[in-house]
Protein backbone atom coordinates (compact mmCIF):
# COMPACT_ATOMS: atom_id res chain seq x y z
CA UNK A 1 37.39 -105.48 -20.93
CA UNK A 2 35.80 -108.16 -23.28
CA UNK A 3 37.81 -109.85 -25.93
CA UNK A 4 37.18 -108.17 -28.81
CA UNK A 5 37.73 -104.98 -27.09
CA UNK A 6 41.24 -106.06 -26.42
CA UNK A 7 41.75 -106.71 -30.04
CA UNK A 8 40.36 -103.25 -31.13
CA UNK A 9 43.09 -101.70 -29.04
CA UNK A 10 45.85 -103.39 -29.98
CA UNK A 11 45.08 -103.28 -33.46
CA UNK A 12 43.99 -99.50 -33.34
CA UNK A 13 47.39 -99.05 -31.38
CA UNK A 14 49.27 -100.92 -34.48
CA UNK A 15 47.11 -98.36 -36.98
CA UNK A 16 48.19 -95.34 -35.66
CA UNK A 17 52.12 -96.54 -34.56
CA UNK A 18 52.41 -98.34 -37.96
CA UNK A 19 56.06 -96.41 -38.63
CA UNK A 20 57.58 -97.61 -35.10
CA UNK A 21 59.37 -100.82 -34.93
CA UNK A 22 58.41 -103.23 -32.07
CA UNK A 23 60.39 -105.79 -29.99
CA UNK A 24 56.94 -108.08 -30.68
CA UNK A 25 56.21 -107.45 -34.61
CA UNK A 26 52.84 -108.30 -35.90
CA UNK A 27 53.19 -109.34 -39.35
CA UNK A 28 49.96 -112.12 -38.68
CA UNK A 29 46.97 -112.76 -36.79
CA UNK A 30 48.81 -115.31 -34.78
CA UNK A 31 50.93 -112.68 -33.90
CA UNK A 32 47.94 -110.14 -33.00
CA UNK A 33 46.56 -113.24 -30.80
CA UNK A 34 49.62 -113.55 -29.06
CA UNK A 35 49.86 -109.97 -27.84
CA UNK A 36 46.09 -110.18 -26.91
CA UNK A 37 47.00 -113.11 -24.72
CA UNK A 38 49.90 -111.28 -23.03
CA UNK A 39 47.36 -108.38 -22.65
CA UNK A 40 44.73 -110.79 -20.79
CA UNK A 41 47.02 -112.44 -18.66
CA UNK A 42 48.58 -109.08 -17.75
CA UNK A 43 45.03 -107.63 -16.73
CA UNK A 44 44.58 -110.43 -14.87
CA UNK A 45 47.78 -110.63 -12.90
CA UNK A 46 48.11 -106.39 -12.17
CA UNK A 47 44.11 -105.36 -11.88
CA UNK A 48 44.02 -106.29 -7.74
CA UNK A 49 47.23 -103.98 -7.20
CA UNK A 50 46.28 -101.05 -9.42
CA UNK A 51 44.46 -99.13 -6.91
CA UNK A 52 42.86 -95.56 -6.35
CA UNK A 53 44.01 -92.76 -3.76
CA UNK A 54 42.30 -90.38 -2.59
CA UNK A 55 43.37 -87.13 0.36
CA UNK A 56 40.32 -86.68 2.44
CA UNK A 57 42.34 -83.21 3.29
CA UNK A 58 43.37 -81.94 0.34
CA UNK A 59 40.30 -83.12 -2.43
CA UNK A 60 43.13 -84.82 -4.62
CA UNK A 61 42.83 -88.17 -5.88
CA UNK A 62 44.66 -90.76 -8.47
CA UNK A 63 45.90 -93.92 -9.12
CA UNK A 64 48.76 -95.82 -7.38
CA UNK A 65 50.42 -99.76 -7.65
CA UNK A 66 51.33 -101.96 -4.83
CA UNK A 67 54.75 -103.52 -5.27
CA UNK A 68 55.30 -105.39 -2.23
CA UNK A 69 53.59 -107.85 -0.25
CA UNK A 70 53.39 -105.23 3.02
CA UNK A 71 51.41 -102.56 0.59
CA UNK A 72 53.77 -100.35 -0.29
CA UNK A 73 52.49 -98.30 -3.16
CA UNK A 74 54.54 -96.22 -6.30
CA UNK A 75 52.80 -92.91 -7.56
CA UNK A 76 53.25 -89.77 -8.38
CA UNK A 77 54.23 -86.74 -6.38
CA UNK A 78 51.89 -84.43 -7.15
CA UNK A 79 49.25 -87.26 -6.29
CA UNK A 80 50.22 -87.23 -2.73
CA UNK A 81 51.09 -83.38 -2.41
CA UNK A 82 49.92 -82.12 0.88
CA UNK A 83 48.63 -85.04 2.01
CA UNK A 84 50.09 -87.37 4.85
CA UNK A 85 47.41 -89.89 4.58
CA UNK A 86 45.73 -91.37 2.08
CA UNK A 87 42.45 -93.58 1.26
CA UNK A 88 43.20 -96.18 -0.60
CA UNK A 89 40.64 -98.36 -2.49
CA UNK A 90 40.99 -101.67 -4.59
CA UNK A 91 38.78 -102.06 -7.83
CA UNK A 92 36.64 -104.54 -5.92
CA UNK A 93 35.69 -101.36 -3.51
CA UNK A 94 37.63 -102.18 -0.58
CA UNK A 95 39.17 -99.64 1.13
CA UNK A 96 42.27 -99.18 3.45
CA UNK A 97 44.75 -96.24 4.85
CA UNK A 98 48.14 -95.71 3.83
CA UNK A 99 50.69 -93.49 5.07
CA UNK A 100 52.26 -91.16 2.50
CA UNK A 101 55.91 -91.30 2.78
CA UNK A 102 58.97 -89.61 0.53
CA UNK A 103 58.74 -87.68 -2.99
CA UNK A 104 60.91 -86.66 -5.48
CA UNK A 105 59.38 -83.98 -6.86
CA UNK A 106 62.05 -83.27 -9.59
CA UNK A 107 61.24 -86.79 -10.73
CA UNK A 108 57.14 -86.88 -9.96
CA UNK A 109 57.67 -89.88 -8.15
CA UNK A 110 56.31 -90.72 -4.72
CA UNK A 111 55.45 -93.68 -1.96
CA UNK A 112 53.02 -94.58 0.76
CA UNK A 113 52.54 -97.54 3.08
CA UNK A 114 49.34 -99.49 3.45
CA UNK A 115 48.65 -99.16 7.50
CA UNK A 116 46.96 -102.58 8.07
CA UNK A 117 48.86 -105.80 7.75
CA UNK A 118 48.91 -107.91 4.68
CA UNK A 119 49.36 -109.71 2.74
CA UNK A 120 48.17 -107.30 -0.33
CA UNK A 121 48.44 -108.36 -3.90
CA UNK A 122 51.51 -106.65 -5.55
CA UNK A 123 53.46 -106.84 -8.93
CA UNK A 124 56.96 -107.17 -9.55
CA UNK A 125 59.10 -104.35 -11.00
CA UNK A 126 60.76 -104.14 -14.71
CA UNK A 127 63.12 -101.86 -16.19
CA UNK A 128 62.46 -98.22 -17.83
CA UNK A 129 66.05 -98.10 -19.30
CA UNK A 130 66.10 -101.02 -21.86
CA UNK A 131 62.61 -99.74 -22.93
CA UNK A 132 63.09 -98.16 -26.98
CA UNK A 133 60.69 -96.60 -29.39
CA UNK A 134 58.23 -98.76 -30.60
CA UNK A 135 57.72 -101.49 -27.66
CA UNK A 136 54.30 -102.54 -26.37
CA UNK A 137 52.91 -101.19 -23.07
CA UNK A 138 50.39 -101.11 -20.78
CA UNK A 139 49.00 -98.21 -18.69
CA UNK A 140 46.34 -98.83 -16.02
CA UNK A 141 44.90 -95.68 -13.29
CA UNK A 142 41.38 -94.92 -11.94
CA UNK A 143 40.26 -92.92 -15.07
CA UNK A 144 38.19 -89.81 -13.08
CA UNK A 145 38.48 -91.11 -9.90
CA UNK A 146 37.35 -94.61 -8.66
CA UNK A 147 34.33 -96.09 -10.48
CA UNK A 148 32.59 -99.04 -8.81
CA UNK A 149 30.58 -99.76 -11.95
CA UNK A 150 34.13 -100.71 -13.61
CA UNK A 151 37.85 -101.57 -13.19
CA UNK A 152 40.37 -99.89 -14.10
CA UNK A 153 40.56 -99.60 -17.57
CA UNK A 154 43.45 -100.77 -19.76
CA UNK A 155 45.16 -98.83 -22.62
CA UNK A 156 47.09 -100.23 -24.86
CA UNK A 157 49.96 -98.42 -26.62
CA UNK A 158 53.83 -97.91 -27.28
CA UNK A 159 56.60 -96.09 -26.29
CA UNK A 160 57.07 -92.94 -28.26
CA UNK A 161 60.63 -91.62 -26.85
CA UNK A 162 62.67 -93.03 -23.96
CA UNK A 163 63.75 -89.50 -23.05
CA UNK A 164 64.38 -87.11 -21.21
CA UNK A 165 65.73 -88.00 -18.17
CA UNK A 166 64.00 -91.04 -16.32
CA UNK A 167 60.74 -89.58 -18.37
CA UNK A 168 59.63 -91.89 -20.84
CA UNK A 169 56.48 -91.23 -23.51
CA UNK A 170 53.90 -93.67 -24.74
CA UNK A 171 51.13 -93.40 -26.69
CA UNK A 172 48.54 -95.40 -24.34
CA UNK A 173 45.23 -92.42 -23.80
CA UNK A 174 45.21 -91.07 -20.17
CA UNK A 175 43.09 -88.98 -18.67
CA UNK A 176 42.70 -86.92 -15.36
CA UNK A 177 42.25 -89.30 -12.65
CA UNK A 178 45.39 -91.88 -14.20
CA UNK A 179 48.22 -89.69 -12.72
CA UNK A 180 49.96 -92.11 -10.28
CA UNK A 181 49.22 -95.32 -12.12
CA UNK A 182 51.17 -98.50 -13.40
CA UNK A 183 52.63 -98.75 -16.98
CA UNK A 184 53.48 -102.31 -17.25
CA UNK A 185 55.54 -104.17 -20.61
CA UNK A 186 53.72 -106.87 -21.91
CA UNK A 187 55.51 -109.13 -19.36
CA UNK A 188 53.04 -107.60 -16.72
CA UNK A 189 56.08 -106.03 -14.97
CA UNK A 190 56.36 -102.49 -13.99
CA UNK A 191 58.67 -100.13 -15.91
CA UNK A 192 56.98 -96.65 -15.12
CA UNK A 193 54.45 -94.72 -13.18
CA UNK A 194 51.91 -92.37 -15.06
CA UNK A 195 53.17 -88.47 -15.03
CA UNK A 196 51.81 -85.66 -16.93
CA UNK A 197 49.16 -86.42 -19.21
CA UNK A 198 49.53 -84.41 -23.01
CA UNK A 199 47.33 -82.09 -24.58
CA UNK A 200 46.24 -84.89 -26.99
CA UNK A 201 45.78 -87.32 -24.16
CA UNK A 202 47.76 -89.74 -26.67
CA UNK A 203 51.47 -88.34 -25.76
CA UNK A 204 51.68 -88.74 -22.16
CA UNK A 205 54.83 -88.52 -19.85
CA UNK A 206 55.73 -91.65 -17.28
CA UNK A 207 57.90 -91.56 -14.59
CA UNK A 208 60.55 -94.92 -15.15
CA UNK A 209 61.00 -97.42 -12.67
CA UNK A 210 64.81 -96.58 -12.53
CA UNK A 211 64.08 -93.18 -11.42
CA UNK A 212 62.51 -94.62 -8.00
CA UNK A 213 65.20 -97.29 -8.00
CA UNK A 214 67.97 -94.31 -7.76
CA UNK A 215 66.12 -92.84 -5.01
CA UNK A 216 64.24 -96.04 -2.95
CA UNK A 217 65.99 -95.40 0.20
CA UNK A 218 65.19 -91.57 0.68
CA UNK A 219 62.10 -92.09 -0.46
CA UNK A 220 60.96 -95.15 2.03
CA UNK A 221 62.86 -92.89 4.81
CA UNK A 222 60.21 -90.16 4.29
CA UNK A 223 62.25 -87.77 2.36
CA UNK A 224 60.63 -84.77 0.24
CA UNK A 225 62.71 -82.95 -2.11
CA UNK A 226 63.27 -81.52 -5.95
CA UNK A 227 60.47 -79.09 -7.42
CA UNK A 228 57.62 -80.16 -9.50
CA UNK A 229 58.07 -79.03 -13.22
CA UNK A 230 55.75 -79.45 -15.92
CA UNK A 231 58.02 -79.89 -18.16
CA UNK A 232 60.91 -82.27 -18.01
CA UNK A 233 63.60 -80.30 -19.26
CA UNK A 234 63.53 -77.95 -16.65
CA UNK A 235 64.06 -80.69 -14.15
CA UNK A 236 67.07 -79.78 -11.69
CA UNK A 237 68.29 -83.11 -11.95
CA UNK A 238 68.56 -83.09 -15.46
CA UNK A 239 72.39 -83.85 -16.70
CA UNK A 240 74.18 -80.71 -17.56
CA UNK A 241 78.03 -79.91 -19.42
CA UNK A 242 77.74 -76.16 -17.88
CA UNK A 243 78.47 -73.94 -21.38
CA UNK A 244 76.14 -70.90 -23.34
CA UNK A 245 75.29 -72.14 -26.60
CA UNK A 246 75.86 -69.81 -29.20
CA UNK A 247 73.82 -69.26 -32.69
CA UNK A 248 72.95 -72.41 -34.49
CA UNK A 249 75.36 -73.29 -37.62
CA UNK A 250 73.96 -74.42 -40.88
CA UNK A 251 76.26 -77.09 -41.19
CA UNK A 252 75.07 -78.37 -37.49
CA UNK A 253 77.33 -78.57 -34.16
CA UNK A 254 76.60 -76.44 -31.02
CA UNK A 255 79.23 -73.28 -30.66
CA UNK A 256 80.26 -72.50 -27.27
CA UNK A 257 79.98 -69.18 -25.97
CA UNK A 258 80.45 -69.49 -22.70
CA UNK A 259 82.15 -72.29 -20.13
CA UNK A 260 80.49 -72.53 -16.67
CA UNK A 261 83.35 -72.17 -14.14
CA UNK A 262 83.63 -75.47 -12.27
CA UNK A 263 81.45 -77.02 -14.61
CA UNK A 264 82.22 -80.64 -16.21
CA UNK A 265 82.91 -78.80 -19.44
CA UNK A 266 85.61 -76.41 -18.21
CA UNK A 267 87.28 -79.14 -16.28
CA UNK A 268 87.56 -81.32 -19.97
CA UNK A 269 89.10 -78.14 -21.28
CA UNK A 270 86.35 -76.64 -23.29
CA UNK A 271 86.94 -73.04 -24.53
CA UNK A 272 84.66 -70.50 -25.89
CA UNK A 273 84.77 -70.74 -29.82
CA UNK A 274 84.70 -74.85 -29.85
CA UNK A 275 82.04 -76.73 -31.59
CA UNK A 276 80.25 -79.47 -30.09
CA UNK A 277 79.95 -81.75 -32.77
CA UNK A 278 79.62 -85.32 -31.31
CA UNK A 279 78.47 -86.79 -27.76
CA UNK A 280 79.04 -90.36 -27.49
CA UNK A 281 80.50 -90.68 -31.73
CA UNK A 282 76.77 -89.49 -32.36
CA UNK A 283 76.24 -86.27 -34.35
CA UNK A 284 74.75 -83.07 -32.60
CA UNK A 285 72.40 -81.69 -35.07
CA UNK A 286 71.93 -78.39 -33.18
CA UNK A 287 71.44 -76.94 -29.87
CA UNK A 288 67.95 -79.22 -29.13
CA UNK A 289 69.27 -82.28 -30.46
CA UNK A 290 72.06 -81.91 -28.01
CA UNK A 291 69.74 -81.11 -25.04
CA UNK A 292 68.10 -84.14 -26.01
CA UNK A 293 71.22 -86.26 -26.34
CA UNK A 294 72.35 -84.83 -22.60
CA UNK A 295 68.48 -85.54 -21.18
CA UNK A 296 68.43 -88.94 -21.91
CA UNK A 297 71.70 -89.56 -19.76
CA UNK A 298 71.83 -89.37 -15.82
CA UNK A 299 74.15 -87.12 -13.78
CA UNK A 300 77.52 -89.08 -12.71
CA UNK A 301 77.94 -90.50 -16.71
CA UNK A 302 81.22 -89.84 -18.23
CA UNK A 303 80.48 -88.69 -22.03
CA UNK A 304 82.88 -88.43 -24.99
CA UNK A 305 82.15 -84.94 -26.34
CA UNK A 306 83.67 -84.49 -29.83
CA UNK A 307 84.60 -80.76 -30.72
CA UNK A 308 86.06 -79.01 -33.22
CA UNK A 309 88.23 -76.45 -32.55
CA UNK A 310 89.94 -74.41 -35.47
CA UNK A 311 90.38 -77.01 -37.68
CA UNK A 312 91.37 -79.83 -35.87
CA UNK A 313 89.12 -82.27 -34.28
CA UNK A 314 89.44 -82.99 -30.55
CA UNK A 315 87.91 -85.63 -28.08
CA UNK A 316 87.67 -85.08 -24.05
CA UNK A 317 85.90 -86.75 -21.86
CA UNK A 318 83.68 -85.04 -19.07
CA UNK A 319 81.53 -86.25 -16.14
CA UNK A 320 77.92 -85.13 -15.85
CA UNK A 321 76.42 -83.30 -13.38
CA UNK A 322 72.94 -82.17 -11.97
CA UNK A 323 71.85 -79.08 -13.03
CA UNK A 324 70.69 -77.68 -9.64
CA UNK A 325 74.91 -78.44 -8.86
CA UNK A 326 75.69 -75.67 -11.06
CA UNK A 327 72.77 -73.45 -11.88
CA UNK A 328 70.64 -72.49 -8.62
C-alpha cells in the first residue's frame, strides 16, 4: 500500500471512530505520522506470514498466520472444516502443504502444520484480553482468495467491543476470503484471528489470541470439538449463572424466575423472586446488559452477584460455568 494510502485509512478510521477513546490519541499530525509509521513497519514485519489456504477437497479457501518458526499456522475453524490438508501459499506465490490439525469450533479457532521444514517467517503473539474500545488494530487475510497481482491488503481500524466471550469486534472492512486471518495491535503482535465478517463489512467478529491460548494443547494434539455458531452468544462455552429471567423491571435488575438445579446460582443461594442487581459492584441494566456482563467473563471466574431480595440487599459469590455443563 503506498504512503498516502496508509494515511487515508488511518485518518478515515479516526473520521468515522471519532467518539472512541484510543490508547494512541491523535490530537496532531505528528501524532497521525506516528501511527502511519507503526502501520508501515507492521506491514513490513507480518506481510511474509499472513498467508492464504486453500482445500483442494472441499473448494474452501482463506487466510491463515504463521506463529512459529516450524510453520504452524492460527485460523479459523470453519476455514479448515472438512479438510485434512491444506495448500498453503505466501503473498510472493510460493506454495507449500500443511497438515490441518485441532479446532474449536465453539471458539472458530483452528491450526495446521506446514509439512516441509523451515525455517518460515512467523510473528509473535499479543494479548486479546487487555484490548478496550477504542484501540488501534490491524487486520490482514487474502481478500477473495489469493491475488498474485497484490498482497494482502491492510485495514486499518479499532476495536468496537471486547465482548462476548474470547470474541472481540473491530471496525477494520473484511470481506469473504479474510476469514482465518491476523489482527495485529499496532505493536505488530497478534491479538486475534478474523471470525465472522458483519453485514456492513465494518463490524466484524475476531477470534482473541487468549481463546487459542486456553486451548493450545488440544488443539496441537489434533483435537476437534464445540459447534460452530454464528452468533457468539449461543456459544456452549459461554459463562452461565443457570437461572430463568423473568420480565424486565423499569427501575432495571434481572428477576429470577427460576434457579437451575446444580447450577452456580443455586449453589450461592439464589431463590426465585431475587433481583440481580449488580455483577462485579457494576449495575445490571436489564436482562441483555447482564448477558453481556456474563459473556465477557470465562467459565471457572468467581463473580460477586449483588441481589436484592425483599428489601434487603445481599452479596454471594458464585463460580461460572460453561453453558454446555448445564444446558445440553
Amino acid at each position: 500500500m503506498k504512503k498516502i494510502g496508509i494515511i487515508h485509512a488511518i485518518a478515515a478510521a479516526v473520521i468515522l471512530a471519532a467518539p472512541l477513546e484510543a490508547r494512541e490519541p491523535l490530537r496532531s499530525l505528528d501524532d497521525l505520522l506516528k501511527i502511519e509509521q507503526k502501520t508501515e513497519a507492521l506491514a513490513k514485519n507480518v506481510m511474509p506470514a499472513t498467508v492464504a489456504l486453500i482445500s483442494a477437497g472441499t473448494g474452501a479457501s482463506g487466510s491463515g498466520v504463521i506463529t512459529t518458526e516450524d510453520g504452524l499456522i492460527l485460523t479459523a475453524a470453519h476455514v479448515t472444516d472438512g479438510a485434512e490438508e491444506v495448500e498453503v501459499v505466501f503473498p510472493g506465490g510460493k506454495q507449500t502443504k500443511a497438515t490441518v490439525l485441532g479446532s474449536n469450533f465453539s471458539k472458530d479457532i483452528g491450526m495446521a502444520q506446514i509439512q516441509d521444514e523451515g525455517p518460515w517467517p512467523f510473528v509473535e503473539l499479543g494479548e486479546s484480553k487487555p484490548l478496550e474500545a477504542g484501540d488501534w488494530v490491524v487486520a490482514m487475510g487474502h481478500s477473495e482468495g489469493y491475488d498474485p497481482a497484490r498482497t494482502p491488503p491492510l485495514r486499518f481500524g479499532r476495536v468496537v467491543s471486547d465482548g462476548p466471550g474470547y470474541f472481540l469486534t473491530t471496525d477494520c472492512t473484511l470481506i469473504g476470503g479474510d476469514s482465518g486471518g491476523p489482527l495485529f495491535d499496532l505493536d505488530g503482535k497478534l491479538v486475534g484471528i478474523n471470525s465472522s465478517i458483519g453485514q456492513g463489512l465494518d463490524n466484524n467478529n475476531h477470534a482473541g489470541i487468549d481463546g487459542f491460548r486456553e486451548d493450545w494443547k488440544r488443539l496441537l494434539a489434533g483435537e476437534s470439538w464445540g459447534e460452530l455458531q454464528l452468533n457468539p452468544f449461543a456459544n456452549p462455552e459461554r459463562p452461565v449463572i443457570g437461572i430463568m429471567m423473568g420480565q424486565e423491571l423499569r427501575d432495571g435488575g434481572v428477576p429470577v424466575e427460576q434457579v437451575t438445579p446444580g447450577s452456580p446460582a443455586a449453589k450461592a443461594g439464589v431463590l426465585a423472586g431475587d433481583i440481580i442487581r449488580s455483577v462485579q459492584g457494576e449495575r445490571v441494566g436489564g436482562g441483555r446488559s447482564l448477558v453481556l456482563m456474563l459473556a465477557k467473563l470465562t467459565a471457572g471466574d468467581t463473580v460477586k452477584v449483588g441481589l436484592q431480595r425483599g428489601r434487603n440487599m445481599v452479596d454471594v459469590e458464585m463460580e461460572l460455568v460453561r453453558r454446555e455443563q448445564l444446558f445440553r
